[in-house]
N, C-alpha and C. Protein backbone atom coordinates (compact mmCIF):
# COMPACT_ATOMS: atom_id res chain seq x y z
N UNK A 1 60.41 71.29 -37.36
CA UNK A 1 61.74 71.23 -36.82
C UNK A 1 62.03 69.77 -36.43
N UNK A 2 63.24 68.90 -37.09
CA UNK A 2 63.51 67.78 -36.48
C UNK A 2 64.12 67.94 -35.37
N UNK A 3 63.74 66.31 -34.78
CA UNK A 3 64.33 65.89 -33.41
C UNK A 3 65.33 64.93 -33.80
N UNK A 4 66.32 64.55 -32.71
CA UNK A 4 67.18 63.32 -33.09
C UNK A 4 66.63 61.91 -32.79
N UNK A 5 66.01 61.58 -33.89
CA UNK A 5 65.49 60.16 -34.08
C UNK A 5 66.49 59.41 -32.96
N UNK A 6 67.65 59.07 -33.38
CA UNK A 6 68.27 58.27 -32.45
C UNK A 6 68.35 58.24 -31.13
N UNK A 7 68.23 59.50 -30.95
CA UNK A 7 68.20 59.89 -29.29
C UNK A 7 66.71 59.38 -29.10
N UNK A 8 66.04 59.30 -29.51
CA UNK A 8 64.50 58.81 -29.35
C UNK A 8 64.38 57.67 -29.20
N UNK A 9 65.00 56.86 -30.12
CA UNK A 9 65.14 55.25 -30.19
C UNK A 9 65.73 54.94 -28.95
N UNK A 10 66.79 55.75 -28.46
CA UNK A 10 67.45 55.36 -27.06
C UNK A 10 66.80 55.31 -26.18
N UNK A 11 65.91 56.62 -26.21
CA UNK A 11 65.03 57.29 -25.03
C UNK A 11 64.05 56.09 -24.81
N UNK A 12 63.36 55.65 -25.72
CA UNK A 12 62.60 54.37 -26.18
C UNK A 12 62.62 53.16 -25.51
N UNK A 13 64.21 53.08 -26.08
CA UNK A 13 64.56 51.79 -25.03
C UNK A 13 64.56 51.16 -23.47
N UNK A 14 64.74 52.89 -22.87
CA UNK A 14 64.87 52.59 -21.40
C UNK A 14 63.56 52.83 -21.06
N UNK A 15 62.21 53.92 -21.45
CA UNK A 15 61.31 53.83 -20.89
C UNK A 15 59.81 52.78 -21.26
N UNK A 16 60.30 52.29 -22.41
CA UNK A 16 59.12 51.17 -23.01
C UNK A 16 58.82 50.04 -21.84
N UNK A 17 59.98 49.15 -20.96
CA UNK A 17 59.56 48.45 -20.23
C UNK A 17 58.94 49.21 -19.08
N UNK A 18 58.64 50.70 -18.59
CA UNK A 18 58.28 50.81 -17.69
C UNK A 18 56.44 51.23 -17.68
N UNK A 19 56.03 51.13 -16.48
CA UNK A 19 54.50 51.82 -16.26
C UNK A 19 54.18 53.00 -16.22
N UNK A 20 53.22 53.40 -16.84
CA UNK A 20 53.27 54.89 -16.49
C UNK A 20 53.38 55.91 -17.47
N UNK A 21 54.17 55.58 -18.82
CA UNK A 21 54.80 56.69 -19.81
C UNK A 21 53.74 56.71 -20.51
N UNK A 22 53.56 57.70 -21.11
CA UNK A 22 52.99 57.70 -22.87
C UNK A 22 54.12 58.80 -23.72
N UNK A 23 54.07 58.70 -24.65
CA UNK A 23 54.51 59.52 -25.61
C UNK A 23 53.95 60.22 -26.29
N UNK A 24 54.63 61.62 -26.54
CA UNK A 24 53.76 62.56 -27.46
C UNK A 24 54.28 63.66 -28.01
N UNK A 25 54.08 63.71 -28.95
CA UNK A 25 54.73 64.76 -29.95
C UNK A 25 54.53 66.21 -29.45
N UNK A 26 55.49 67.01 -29.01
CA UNK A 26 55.41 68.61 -28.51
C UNK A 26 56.45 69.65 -28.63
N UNK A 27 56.62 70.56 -28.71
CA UNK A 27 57.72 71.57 -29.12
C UNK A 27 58.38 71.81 -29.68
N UNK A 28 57.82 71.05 -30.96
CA UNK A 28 58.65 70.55 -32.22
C UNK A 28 59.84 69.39 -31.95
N UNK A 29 58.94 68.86 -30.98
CA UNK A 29 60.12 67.43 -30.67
C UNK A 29 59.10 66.40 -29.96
N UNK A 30 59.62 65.15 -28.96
CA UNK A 30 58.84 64.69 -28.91
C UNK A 30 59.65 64.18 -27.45
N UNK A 31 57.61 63.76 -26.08
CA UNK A 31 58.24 63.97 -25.27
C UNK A 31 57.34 62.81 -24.12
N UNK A 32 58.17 62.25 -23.38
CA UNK A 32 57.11 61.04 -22.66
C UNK A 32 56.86 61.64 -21.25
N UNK A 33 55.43 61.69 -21.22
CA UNK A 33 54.58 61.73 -19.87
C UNK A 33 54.68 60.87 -19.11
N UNK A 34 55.14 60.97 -17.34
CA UNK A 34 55.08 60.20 -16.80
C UNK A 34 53.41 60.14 -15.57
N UNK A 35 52.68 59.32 -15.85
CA UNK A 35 51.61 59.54 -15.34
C UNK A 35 50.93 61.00 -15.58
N UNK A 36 51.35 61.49 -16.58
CA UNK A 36 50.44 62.93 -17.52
C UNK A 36 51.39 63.77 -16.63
N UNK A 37 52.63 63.78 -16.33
CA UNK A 37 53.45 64.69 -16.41
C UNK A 37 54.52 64.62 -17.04
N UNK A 38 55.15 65.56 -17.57
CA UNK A 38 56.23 65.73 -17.93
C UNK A 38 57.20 65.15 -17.72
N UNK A 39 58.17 64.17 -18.43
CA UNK A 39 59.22 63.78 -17.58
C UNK A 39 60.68 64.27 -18.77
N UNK A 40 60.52 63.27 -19.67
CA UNK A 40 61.73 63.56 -20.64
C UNK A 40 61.06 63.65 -21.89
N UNK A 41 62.16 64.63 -22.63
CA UNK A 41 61.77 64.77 -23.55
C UNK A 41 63.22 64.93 -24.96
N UNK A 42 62.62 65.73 -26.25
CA UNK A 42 63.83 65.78 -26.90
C UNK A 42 63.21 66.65 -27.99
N UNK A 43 64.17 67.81 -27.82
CA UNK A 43 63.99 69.35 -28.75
C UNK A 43 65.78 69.14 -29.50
N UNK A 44 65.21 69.12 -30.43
CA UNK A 44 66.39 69.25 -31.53
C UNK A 44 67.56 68.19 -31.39
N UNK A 45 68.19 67.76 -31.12
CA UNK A 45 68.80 66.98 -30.87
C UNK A 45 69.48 67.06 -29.08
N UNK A 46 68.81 67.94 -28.21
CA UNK A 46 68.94 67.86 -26.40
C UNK A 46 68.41 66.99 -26.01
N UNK A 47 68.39 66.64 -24.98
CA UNK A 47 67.93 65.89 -24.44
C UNK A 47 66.77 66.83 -23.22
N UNK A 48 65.91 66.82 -23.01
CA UNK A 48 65.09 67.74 -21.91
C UNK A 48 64.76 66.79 -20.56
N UNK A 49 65.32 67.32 -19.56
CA UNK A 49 64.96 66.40 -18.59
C UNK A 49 64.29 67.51 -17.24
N UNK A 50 63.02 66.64 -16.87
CA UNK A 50 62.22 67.59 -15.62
C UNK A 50 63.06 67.25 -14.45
N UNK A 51 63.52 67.55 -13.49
CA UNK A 51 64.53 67.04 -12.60
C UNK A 51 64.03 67.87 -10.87
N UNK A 52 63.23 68.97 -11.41
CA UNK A 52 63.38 69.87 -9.67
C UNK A 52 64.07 70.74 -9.67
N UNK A 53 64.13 71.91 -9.01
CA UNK A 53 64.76 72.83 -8.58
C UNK A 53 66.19 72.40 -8.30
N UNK A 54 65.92 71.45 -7.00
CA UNK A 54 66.83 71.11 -6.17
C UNK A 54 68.20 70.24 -7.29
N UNK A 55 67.88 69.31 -8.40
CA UNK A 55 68.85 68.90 -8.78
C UNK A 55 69.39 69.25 -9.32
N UNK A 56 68.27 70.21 -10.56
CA UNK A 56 68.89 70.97 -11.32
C UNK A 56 70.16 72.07 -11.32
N UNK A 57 70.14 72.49 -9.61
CA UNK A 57 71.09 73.38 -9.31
C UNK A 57 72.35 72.61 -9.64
N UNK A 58 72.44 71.25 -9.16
CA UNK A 58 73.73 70.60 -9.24
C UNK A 58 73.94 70.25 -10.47
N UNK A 59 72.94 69.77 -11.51
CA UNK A 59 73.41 69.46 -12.48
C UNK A 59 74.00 70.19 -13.44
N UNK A 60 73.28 71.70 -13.60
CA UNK A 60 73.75 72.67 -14.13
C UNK A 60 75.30 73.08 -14.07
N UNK A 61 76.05 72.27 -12.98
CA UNK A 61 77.51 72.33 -12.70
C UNK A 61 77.95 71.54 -14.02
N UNK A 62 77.29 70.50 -14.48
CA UNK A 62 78.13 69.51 -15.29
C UNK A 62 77.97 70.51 -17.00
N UNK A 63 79.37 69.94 -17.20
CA UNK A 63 79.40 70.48 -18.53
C UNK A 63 78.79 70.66 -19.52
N UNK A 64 77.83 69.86 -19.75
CA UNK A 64 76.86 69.68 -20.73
C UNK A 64 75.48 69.81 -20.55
N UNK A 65 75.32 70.34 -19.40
CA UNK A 65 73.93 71.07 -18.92
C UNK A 65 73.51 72.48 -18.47
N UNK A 66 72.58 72.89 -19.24
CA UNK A 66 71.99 74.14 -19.13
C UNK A 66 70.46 73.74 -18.70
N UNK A 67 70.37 75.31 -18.14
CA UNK A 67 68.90 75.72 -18.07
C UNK A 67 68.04 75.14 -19.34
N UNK A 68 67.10 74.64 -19.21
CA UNK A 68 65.84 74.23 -20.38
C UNK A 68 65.27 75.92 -20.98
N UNK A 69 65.66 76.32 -21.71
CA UNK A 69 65.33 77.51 -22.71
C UNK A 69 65.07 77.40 -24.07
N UNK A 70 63.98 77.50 -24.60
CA UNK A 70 63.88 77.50 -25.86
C UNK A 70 62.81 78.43 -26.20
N UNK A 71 62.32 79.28 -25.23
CA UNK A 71 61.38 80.22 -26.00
C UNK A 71 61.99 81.59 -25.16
N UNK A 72 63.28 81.60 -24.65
CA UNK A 72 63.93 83.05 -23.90
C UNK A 72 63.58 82.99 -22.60
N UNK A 73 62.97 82.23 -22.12
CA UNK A 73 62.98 82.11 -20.06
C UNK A 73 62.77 81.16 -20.22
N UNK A 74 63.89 80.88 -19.24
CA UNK A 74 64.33 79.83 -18.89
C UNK A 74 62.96 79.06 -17.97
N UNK A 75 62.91 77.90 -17.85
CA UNK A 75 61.80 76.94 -17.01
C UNK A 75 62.46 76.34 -15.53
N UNK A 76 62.30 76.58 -14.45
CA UNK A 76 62.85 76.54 -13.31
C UNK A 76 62.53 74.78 -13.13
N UNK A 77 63.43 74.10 -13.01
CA UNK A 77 63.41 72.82 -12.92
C UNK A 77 63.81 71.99 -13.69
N UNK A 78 63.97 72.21 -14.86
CA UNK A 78 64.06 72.10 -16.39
C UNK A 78 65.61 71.62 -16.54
N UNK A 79 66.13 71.06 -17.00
CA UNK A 79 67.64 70.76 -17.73
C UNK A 79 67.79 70.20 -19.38
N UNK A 80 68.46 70.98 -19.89
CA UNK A 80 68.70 70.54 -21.36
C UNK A 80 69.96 69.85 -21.32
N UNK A 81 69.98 68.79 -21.80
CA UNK A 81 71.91 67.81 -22.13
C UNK A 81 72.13 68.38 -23.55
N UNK A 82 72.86 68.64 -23.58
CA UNK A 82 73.57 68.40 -24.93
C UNK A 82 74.08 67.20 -25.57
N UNK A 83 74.05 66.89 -26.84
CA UNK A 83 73.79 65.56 -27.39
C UNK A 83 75.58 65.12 -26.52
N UNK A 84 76.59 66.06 -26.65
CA UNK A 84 77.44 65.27 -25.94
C UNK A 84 77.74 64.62 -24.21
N UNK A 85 76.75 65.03 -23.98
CA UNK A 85 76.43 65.19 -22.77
C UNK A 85 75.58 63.47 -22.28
N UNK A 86 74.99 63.08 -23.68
CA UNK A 86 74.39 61.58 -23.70
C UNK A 86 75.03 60.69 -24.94
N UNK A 87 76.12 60.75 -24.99
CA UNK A 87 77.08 59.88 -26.19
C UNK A 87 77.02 57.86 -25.29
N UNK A 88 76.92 58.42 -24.07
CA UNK A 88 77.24 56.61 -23.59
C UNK A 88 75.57 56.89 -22.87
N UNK A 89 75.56 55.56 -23.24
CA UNK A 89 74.17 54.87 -22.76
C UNK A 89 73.75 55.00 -20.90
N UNK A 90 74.82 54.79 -20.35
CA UNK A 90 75.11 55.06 -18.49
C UNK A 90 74.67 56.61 -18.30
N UNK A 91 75.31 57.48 -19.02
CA UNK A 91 75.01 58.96 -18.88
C UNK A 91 73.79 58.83 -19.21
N UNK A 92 72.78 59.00 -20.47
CA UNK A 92 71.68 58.67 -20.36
C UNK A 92 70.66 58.43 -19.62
N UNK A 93 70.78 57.52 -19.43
CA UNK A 93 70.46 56.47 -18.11
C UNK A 93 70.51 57.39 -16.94
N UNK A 94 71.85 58.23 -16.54
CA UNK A 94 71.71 58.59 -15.08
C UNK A 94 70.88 59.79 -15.51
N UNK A 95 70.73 60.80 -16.73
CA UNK A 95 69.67 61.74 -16.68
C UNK A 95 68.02 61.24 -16.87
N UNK A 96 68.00 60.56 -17.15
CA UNK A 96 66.55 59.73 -17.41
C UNK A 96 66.24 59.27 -15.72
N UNK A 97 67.15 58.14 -15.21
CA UNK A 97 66.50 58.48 -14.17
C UNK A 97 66.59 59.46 -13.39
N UNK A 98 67.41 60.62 -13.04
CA UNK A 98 67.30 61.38 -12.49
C UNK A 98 65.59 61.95 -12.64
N UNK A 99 65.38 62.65 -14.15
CA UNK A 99 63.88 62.81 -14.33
C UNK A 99 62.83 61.98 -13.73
N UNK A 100 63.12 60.83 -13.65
CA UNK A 100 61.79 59.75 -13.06
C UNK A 100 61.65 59.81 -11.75
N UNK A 101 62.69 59.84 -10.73
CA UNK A 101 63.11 59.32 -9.50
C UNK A 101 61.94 61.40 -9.12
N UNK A 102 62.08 62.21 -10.03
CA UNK A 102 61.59 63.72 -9.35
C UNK A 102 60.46 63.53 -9.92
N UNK A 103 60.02 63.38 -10.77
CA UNK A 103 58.41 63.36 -11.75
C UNK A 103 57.70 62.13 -11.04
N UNK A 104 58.00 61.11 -10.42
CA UNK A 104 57.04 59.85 -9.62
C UNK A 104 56.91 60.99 -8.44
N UNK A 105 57.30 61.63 -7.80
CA UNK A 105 57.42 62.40 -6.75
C UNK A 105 55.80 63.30 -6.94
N UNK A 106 55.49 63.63 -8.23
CA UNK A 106 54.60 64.27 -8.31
C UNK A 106 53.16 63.83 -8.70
N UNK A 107 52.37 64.42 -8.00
CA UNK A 107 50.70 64.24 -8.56
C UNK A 107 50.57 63.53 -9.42
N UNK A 108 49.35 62.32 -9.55
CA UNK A 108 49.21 62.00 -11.37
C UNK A 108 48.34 63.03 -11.64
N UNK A 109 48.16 63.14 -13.05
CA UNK A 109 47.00 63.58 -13.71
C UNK A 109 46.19 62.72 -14.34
């Protein structure tokens, strides 16, 4: 199953200067660990972002965000964008860090 290359190249851009990431191919998409957790990722052309309970409630208000579902239950914390949902680089950006600012929050592995 492809992913959206481009959205990858983007994704790329903002987390390459930082510490901490690796990258790795998973769920038929591909997805960067922050200190061996989860942070962002990208299933089909969404964007997957780990965010918390707590943000996720609010974000789920915005138009272009759902629950993270792709195998029929939903993942509590989880947010999927829709590719229109990351058309400008700023939007992006504010879901990416949203994911980082909750995933540094957590344990390394």
């Amino acid at each position: 199953m492809p992913f959206d290359r481009g959205l990858a190249e983007r994704l790329a851009e903002i987390i390459q200067c930082r510490a901490g990431f690796e990258q790795k191919k998973m769920f038929g998409g591909i997805g960067w660990m922050l200190n061996g957790n989860m942070c962002v990722g990208i299933y089909k052309d969404w964007l997957i972002t780990r965010i918390g309970e707590a943000a996720a409630t609010k974000m789920f208000k915005e138009r272009h965000v759902r629950p993270m579902d792709i195998t029929g239950k939903p993942m509590k914390g989880w947010a999927m964008v829709a590719p229109e949902g990351v058309t400008e680089d700023s939007d992006l950006n504010r879901h990416v860090e949203c994911a980082i600012a909750f995933v540094s929050t957590l344990p390394k592995k």
